[in-house]
C-alpha atoms as a PDB file:
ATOM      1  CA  UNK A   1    -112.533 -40.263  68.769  1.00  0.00           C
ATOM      2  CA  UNK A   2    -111.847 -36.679  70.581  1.00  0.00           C
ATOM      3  CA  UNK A   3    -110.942 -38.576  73.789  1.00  0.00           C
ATOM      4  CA  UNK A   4    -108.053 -40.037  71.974  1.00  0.00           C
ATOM      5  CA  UNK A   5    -107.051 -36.851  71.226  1.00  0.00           C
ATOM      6  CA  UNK A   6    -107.351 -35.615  74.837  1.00  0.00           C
ATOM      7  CA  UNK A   7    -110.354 -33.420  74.112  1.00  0.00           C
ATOM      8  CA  UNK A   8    -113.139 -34.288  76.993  1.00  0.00           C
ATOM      9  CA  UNK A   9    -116.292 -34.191  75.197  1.00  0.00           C
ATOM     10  CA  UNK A  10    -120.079 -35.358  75.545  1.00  0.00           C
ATOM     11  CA  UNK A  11    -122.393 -36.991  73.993  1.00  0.00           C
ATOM     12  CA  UNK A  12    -123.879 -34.311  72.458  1.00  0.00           C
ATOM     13  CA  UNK A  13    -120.497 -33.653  70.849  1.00  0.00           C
ATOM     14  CA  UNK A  14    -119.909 -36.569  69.807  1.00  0.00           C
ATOM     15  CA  UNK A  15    -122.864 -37.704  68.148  1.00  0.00           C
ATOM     16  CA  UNK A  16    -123.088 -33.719  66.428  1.00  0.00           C
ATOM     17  CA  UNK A  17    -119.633 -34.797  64.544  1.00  0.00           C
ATOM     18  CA  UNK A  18    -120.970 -38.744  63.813  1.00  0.00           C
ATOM     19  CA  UNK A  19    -123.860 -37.116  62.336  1.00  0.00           C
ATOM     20  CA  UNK A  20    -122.005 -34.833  60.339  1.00  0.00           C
ATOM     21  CA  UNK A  21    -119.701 -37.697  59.024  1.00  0.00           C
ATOM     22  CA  UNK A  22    -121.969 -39.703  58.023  1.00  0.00           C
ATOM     23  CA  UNK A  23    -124.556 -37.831  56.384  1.00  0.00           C
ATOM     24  CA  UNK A  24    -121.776 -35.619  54.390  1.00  0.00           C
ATOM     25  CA  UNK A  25    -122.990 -31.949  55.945  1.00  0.00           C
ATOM     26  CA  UNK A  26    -121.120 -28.433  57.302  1.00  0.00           C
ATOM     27  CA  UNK A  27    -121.648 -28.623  61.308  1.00  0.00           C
ATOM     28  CA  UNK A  28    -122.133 -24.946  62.632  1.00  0.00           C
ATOM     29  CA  UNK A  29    -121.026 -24.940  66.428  1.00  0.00           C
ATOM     30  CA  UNK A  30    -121.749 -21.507  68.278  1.00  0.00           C
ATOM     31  CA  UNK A  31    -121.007 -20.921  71.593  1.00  0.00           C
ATOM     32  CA  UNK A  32    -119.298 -18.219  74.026  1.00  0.00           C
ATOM     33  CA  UNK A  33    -115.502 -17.335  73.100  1.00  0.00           C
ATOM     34  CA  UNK A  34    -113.377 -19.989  74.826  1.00  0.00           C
ATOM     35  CA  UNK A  35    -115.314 -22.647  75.180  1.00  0.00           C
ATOM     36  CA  UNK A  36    -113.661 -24.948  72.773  1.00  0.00           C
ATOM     37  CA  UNK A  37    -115.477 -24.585  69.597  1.00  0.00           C
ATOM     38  CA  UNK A  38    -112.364 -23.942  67.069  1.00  0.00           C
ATOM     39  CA  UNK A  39    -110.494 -27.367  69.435  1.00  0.00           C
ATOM     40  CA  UNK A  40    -113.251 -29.417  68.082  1.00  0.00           C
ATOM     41  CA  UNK A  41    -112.177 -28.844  63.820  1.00  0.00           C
ATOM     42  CA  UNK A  42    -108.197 -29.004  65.103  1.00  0.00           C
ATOM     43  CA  UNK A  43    -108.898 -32.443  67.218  1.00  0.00           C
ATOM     44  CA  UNK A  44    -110.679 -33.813  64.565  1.00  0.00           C
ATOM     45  CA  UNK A  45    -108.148 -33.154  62.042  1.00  0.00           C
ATOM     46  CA  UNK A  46    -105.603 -35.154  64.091  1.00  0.00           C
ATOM     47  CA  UNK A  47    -108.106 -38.320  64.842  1.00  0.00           C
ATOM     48  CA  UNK A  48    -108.295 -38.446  61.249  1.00  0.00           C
ATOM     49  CA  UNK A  49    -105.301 -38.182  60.537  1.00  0.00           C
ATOM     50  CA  UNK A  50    -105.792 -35.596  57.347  1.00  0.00           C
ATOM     51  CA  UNK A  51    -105.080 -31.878  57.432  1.00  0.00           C
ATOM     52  CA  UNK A  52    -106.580 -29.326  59.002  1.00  0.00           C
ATOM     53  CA  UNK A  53    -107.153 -25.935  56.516  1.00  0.00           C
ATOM     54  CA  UNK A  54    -108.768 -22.495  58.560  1.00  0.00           C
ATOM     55  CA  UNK A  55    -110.318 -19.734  57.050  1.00  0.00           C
ATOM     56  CA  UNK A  56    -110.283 -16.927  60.037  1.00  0.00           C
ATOM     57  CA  UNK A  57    -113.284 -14.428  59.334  1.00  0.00           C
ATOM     58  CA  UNK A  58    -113.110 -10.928  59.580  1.00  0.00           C
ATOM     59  CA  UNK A  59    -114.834  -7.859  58.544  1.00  0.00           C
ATOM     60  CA  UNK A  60    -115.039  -7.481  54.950  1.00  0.00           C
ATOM     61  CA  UNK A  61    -113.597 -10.781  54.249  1.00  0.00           C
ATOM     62  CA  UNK A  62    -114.642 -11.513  50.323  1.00  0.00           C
ATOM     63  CA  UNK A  63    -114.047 -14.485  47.908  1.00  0.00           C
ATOM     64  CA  UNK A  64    -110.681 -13.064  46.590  1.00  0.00           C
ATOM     65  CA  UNK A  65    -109.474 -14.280  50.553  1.00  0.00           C
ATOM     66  CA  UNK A  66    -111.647 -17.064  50.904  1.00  0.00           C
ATOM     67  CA  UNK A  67    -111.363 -18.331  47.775  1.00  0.00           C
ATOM     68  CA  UNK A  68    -108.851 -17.751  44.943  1.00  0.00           C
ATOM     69  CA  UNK A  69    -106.634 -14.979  43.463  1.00  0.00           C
ATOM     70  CA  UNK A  70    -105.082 -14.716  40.376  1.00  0.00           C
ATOM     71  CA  UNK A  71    -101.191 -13.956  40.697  1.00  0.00           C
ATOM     72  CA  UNK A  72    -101.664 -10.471  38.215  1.00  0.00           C
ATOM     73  CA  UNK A  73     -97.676  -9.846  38.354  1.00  0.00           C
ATOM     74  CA  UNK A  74     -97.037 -13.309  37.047  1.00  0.00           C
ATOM     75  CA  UNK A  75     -99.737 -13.238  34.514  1.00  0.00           C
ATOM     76  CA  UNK A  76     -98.557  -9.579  32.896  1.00  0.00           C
ATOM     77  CA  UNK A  77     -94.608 -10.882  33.499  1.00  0.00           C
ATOM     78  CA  UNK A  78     -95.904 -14.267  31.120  1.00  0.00           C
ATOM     79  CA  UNK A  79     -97.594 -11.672  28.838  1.00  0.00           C
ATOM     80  CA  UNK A  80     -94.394  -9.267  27.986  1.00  0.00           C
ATOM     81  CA  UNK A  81     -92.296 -12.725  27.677  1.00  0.00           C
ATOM     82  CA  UNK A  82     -94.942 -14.207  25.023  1.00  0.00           C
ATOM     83  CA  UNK A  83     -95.176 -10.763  23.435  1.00  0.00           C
ATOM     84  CA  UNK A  84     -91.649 -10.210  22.489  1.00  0.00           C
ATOM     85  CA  UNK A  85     -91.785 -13.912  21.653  1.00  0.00           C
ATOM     86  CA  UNK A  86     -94.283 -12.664  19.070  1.00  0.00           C
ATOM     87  CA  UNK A  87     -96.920 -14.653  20.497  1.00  0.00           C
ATOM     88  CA  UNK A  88    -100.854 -13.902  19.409  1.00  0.00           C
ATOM     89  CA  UNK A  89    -102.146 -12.137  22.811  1.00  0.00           C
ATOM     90  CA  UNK A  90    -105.707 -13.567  21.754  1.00  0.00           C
ATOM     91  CA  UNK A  91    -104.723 -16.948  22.062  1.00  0.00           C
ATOM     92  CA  UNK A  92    -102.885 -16.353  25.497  1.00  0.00           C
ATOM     93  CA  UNK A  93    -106.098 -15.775  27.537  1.00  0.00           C
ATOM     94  CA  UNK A  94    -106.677 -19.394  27.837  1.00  0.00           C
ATOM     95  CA  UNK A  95    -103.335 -19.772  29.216  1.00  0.00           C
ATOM     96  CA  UNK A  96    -102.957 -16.779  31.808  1.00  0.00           C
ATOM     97  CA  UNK A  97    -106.030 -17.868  33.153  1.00  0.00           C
ATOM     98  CA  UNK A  98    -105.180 -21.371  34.181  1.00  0.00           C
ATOM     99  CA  UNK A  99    -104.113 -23.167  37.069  1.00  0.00           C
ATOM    100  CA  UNK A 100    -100.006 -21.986  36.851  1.00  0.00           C
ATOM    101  CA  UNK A 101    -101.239 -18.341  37.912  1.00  0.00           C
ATOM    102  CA  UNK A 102    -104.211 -19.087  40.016  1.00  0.00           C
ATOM    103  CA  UNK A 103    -103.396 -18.396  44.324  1.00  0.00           C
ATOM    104  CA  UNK A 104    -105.659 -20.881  45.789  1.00  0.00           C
ATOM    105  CA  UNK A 105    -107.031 -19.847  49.343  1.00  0.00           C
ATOM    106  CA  UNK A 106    -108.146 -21.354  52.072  1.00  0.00           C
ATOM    107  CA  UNK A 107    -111.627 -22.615  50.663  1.00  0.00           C
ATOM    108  CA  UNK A 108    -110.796 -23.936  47.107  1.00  0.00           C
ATOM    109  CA  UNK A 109    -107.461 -25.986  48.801  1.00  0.00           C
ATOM    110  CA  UNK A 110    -109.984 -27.473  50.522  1.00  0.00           C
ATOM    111  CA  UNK A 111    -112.083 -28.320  47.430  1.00  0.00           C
ATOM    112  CA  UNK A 112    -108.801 -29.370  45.384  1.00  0.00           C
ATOM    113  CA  UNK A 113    -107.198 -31.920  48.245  1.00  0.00           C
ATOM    114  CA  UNK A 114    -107.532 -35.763  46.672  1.00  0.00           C
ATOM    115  CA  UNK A 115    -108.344 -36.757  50.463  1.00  0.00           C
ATOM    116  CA  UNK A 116    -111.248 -35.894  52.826  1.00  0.00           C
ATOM    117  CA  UNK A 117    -109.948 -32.445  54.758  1.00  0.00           C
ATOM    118  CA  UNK A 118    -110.895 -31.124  57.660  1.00  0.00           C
ATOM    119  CA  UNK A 119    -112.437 -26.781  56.742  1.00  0.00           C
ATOM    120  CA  UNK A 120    -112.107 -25.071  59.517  1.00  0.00           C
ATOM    121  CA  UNK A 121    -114.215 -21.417  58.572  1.00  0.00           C
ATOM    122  CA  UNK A 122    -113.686 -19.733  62.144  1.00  0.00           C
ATOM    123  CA  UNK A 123    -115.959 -17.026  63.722  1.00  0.00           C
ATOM    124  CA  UNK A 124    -118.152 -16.759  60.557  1.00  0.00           C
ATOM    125  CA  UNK A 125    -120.562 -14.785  62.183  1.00  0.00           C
ATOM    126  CA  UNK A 126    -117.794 -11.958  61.778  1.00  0.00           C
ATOM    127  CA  UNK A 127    -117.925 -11.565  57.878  1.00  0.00           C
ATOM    128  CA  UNK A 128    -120.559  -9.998  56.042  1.00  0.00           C
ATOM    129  CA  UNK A 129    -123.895 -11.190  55.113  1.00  0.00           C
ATOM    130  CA  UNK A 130    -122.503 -11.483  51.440  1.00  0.00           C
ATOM    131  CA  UNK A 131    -119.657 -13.714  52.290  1.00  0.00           C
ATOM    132  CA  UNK A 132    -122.279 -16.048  53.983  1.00  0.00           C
ATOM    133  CA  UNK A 133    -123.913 -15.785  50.000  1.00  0.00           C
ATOM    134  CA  UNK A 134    -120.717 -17.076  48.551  1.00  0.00           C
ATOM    135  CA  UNK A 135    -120.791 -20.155  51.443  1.00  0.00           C
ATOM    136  CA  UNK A 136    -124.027 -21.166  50.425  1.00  0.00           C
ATOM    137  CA  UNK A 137    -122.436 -22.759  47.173  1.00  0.00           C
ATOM    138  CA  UNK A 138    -119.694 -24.466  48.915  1.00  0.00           C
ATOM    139  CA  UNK A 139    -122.100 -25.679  52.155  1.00  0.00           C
ATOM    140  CA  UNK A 140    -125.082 -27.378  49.339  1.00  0.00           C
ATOM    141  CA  UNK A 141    -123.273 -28.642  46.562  1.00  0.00           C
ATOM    142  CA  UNK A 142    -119.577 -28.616  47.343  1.00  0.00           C
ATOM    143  CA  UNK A 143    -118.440 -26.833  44.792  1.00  0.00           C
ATOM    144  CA  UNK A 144    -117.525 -23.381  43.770  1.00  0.00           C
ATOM    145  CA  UNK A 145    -117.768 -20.934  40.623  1.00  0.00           C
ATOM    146  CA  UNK A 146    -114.559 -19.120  39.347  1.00  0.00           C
ATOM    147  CA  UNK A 147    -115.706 -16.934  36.086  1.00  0.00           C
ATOM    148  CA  UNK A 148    -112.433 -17.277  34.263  1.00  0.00           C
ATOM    149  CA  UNK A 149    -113.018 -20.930  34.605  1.00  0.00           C
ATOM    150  CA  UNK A 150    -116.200 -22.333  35.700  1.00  0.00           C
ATOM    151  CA  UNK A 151    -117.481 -24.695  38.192  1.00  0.00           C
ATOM    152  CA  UNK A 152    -115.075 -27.102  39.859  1.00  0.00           C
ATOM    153  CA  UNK A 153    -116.630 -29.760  42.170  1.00  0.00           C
ATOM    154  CA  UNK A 154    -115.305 -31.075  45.235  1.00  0.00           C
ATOM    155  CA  UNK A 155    -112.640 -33.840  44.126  1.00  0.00           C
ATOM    156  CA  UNK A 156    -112.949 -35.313  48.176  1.00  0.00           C
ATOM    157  CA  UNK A 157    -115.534 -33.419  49.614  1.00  0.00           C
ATOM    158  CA  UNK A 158    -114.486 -32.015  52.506  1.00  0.00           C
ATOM    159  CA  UNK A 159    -115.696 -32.079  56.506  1.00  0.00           C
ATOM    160  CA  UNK A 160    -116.563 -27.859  56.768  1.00  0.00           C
ATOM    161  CA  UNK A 161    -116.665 -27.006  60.778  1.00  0.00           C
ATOM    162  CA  UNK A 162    -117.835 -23.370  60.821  1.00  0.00           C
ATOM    163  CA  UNK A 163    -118.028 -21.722  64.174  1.00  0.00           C
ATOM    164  CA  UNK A 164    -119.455 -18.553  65.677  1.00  0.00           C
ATOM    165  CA  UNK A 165    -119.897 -16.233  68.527  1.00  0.00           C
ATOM    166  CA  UNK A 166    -123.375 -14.849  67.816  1.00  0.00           C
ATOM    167  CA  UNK A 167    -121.875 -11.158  67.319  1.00  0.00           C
ATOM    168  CA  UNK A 168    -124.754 -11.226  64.717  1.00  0.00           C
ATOM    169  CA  UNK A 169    -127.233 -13.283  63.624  1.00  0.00           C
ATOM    170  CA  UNK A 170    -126.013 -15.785  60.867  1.00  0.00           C
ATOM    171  CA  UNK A 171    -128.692 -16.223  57.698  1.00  0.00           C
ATOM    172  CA  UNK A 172    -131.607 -18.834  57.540  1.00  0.00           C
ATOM    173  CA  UNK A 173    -129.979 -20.100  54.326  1.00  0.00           C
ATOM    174  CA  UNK A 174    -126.901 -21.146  56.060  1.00  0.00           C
ATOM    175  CA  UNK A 175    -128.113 -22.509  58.605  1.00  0.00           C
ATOM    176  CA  UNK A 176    -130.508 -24.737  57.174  1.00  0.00           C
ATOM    177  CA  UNK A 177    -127.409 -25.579  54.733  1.00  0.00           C
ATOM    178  CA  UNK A 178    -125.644 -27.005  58.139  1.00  0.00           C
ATOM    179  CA  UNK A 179    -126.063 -29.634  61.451  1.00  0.00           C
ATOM    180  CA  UNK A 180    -126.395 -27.746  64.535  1.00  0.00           C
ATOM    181  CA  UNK A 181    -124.085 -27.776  67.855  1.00  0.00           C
ATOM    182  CA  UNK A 182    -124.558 -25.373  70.958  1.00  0.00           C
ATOM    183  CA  UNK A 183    -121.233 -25.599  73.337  1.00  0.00           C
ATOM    184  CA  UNK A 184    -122.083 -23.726  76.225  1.00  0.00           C
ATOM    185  CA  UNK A 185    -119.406 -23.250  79.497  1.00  0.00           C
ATOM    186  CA  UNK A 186    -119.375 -26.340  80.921  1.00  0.00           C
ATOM    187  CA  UNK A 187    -119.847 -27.724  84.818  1.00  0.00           C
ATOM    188  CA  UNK A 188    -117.339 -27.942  87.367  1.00  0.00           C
ATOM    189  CA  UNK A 189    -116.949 -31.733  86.780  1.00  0.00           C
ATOM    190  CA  UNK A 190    -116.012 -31.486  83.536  1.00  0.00           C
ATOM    191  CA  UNK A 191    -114.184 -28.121  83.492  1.00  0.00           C
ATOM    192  CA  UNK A 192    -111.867 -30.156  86.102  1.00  0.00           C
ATOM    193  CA  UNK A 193    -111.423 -32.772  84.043  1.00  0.00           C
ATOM    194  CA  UNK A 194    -110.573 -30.723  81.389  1.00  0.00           C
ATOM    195  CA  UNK A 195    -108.068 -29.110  83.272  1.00  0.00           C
ATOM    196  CA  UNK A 196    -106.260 -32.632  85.030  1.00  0.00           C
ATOM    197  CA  UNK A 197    -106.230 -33.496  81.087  1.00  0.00           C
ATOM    198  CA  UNK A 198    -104.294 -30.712  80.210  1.00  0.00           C
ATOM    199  CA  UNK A 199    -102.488 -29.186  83.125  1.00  0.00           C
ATOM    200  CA  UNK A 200    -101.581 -32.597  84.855  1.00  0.00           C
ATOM    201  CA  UNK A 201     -98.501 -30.734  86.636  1.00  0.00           C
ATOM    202  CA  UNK A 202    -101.317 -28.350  88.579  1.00  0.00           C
ATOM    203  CA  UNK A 203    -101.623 -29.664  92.173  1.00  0.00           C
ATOM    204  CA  UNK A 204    -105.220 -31.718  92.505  1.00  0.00           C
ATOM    205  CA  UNK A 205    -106.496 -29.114  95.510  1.00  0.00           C
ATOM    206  CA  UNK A 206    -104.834 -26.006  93.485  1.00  0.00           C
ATOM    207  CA  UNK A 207    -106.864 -27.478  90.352  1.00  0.00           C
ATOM    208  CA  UNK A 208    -110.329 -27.531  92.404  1.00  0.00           C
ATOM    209  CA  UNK A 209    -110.278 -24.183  93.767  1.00  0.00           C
ATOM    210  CA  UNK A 210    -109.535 -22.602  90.254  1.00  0.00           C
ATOM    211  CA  UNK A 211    -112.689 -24.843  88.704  1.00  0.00           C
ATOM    212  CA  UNK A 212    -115.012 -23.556  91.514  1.00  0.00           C
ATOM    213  CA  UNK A 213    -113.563 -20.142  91.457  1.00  0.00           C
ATOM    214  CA  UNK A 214    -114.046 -20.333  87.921  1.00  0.00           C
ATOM    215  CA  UNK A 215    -117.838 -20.975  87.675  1.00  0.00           C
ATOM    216  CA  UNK A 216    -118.675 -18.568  90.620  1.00  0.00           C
ATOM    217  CA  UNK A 217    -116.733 -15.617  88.073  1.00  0.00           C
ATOM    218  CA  UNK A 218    -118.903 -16.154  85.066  1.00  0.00           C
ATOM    219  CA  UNK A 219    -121.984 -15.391  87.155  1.00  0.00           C
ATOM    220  CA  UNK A 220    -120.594 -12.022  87.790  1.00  0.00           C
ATOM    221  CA  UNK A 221    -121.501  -9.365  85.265  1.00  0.00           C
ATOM    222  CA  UNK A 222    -118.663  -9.292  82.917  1.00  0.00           C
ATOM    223  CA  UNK A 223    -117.702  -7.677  79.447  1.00  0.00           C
ATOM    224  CA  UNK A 224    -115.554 -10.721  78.737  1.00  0.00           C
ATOM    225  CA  UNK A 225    -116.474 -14.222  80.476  1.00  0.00           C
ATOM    226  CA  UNK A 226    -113.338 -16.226  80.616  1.00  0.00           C
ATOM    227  CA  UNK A 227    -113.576 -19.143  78.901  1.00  0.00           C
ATOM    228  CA  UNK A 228    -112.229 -22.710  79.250  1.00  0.00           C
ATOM    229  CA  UNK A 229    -108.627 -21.127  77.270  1.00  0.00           C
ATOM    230  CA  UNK A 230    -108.366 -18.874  80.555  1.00  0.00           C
ATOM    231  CA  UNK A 231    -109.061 -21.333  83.174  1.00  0.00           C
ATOM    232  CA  UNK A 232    -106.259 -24.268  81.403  1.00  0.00           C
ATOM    233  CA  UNK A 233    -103.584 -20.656  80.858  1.00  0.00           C
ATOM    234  CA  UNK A 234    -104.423 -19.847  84.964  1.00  0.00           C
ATOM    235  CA  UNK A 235    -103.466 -23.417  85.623  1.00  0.00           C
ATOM    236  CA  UNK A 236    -100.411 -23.124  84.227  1.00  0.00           C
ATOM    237  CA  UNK A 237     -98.985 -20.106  85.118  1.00  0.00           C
ATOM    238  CA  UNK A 238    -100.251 -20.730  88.614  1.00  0.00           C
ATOM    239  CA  UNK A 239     -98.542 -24.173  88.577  1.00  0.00           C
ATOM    240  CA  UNK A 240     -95.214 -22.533  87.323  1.00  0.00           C
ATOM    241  CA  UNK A 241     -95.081 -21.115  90.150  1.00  0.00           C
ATOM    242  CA  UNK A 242     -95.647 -23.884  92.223  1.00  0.00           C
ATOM    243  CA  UNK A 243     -98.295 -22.850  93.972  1.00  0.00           C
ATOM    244  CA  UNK A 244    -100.912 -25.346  95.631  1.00  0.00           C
ATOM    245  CA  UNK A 245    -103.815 -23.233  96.506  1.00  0.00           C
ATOM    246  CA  UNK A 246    -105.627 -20.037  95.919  1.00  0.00           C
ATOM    247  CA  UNK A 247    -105.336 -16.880  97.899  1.00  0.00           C
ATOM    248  CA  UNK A 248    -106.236 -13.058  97.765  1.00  0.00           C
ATOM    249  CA  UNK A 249    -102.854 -12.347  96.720  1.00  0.00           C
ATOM    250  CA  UNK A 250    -102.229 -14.690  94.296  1.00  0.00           C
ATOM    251  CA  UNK A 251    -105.727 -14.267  93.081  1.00  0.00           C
ATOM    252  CA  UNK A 252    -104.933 -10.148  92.626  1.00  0.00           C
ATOM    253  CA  UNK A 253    -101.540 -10.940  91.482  1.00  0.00           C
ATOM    254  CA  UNK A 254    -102.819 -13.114  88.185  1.00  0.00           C
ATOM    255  CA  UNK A 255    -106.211 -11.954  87.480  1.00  0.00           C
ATOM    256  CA  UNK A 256    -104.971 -10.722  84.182  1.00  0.00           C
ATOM    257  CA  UNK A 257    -104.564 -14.029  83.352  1.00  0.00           C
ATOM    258  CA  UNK A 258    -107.909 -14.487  83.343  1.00  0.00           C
ATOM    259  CA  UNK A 259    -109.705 -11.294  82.619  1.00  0.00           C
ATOM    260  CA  UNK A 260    -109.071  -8.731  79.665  1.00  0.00           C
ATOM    261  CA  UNK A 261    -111.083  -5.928  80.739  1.00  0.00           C
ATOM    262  CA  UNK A 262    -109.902  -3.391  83.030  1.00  0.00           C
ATOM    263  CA  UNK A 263    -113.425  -2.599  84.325  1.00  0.00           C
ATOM    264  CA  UNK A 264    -114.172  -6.766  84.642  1.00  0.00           C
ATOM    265  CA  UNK A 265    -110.719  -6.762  86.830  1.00  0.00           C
ATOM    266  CA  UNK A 266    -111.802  -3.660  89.167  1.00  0.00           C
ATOM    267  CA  UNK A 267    -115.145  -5.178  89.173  1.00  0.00           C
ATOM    268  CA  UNK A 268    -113.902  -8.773  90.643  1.00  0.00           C
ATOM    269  CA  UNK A 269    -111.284  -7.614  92.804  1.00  0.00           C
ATOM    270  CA  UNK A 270    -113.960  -5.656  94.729  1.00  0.00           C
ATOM    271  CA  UNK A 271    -115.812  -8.916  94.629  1.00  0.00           C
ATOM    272  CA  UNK A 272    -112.990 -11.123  95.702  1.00  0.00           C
ATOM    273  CA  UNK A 273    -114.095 -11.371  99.510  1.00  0.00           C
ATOM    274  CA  UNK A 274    -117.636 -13.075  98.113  1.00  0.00           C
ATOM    275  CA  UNK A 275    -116.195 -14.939  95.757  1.00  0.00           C
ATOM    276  CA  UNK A 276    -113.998 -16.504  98.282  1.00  0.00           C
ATOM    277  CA  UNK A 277    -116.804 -17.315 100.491  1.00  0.00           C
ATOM    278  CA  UNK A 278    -119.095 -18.803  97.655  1.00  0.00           C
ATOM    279  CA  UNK A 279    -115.910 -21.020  96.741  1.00  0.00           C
ATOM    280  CA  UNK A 280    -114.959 -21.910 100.098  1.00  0.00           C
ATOM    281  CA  UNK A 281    -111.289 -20.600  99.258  1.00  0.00           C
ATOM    282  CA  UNK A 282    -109.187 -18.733 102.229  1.00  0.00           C
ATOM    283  CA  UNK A 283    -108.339 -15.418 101.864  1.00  0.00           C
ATOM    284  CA  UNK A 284    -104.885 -15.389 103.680  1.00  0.00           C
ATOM    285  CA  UNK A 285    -101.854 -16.201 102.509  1.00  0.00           C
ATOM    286  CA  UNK A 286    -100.432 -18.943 104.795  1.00  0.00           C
END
């Protein structure tokens, strides 16, 4: 299924998301930043052919985000208009608080949709430990509480991905609510492939030096490892320029393409000389 799509997966991959098909659960997938964890809920999406809703976490994210709002201009706008209509205000409640005024975020569309969605919540692990309270509904019983309302139950349940960096540690409760997926960086073999699959304009020697130069940089002692993202953005900027191999220069010349830390940049390009001999690649230009 993610081949199709041009993702190159494994088996481990692929069975995590069979698994959590067919038995109906959330998959959490953790994993460095760049490795491909946020692909997976995107490629999915497209191989079944339904759509694809993301809830990016952040600090202090709370269910008014997540969840629902209620559109308060609208509803005290409705209000004056039924008041000077002489309208009893008692009986109105029932009406402001119904589905004409209610904003519906990223986690009740999801809920709502006829057909089987794809919930994307991305980098959990970066809200707070109360947000992960309010999941714990959604993840067990696939449905959520509004107080103005009630209860509303999944009409198609959907397929949750949630994904996470280990900034923190997420809660027992979730996880035990979820399947489990570890994506680590991967080998050269399939980093390559991975690159040929989605840089097929980089040059085949050009695309072997970056892999190997690639896997010899995250054993360094870096703020930032650069993920698969950096390797598949250095393959294309190098081949825009046409280039067919690695050097020093070119290698000074476009490390910001693949690190975003000044002290990770001094750090390699005092390093370059050992990296070049672990990957084999010539320092000259010619």
């Amino acid at each position: 299924m993610l081949q199709e799509q041009g993702y190159i997966d494994d088996g481990a991959i692929a069975m995590s998301l069979f698994l959590a098909m067919k038995l109906e659960k959330p998959l959490l997938i953790e994993g460095p930043a760049g490795v491909g964890k946020t692909e997976i809920a995107k490629v999915m999406a497209k191989a079944l052919k339904t759509d694809l809703i993301r809830l990016q976490c952040y600090e202090g994210l709370d269910s008014t985000h997540a969840l629902y709002e209620w559109n308060y201009q609208h509803q005290l706008l409705f209000l004056k208009m039924q008041e000077q209509k002489g309208q009893d205000m008692a009986g109105l409640e029932a009406t402001i608080f119904s589905d004409k005024f209610l904003l519906k975020r990223p986690i009740l569309q999801a809920i709502l949709k006829e057909n089987k969605t794809v919930l994307l919540i991305d980098e959990v692990d970066r809200a707070d430990e109360e947000f992960e309270s309010f999941l714990l509904e959604v993840l067990s019983d696939w449905q959520v509480t509004i107080p103005e309302i009630g209860t509303i139950k999944a009409k198609s349940k959907p397929q949750i991905i949630l994904t996470g960096n280990r900034t923190r540690e997420l809660s027992e409760a979730l996880r035990r609510r979820c399947l489990y997926l570890w994506i680590d960086y991967p080998d050269f073999e399939k980093e390559l492939a991975i690159l040929q699959s989605k840089v097929p304009e980089a040059d085949a020697k050009l695309g072997h030096q970056i892999c190997a130069f690639m896997k010899e940089l995250r054993q360094m002692k870096l703020e930032k490892t650069p993920g698969i993202s950096e390797t598949i953005d250095w393959a294309r900027a190098l081949a825009s320029l046409h280039l067919t191999h690695l050097n020093k220069q070119v290698v000074e010349d476009t490390l910001g393409v693949v690190l975003k830390d000044w002290q990770d940049m001094r750090h390699t390009q005092n390093a370059l000389s050992e990296l070049f001999e672990k990957t084999g690649v010539t320092s000259r230009i010619g």
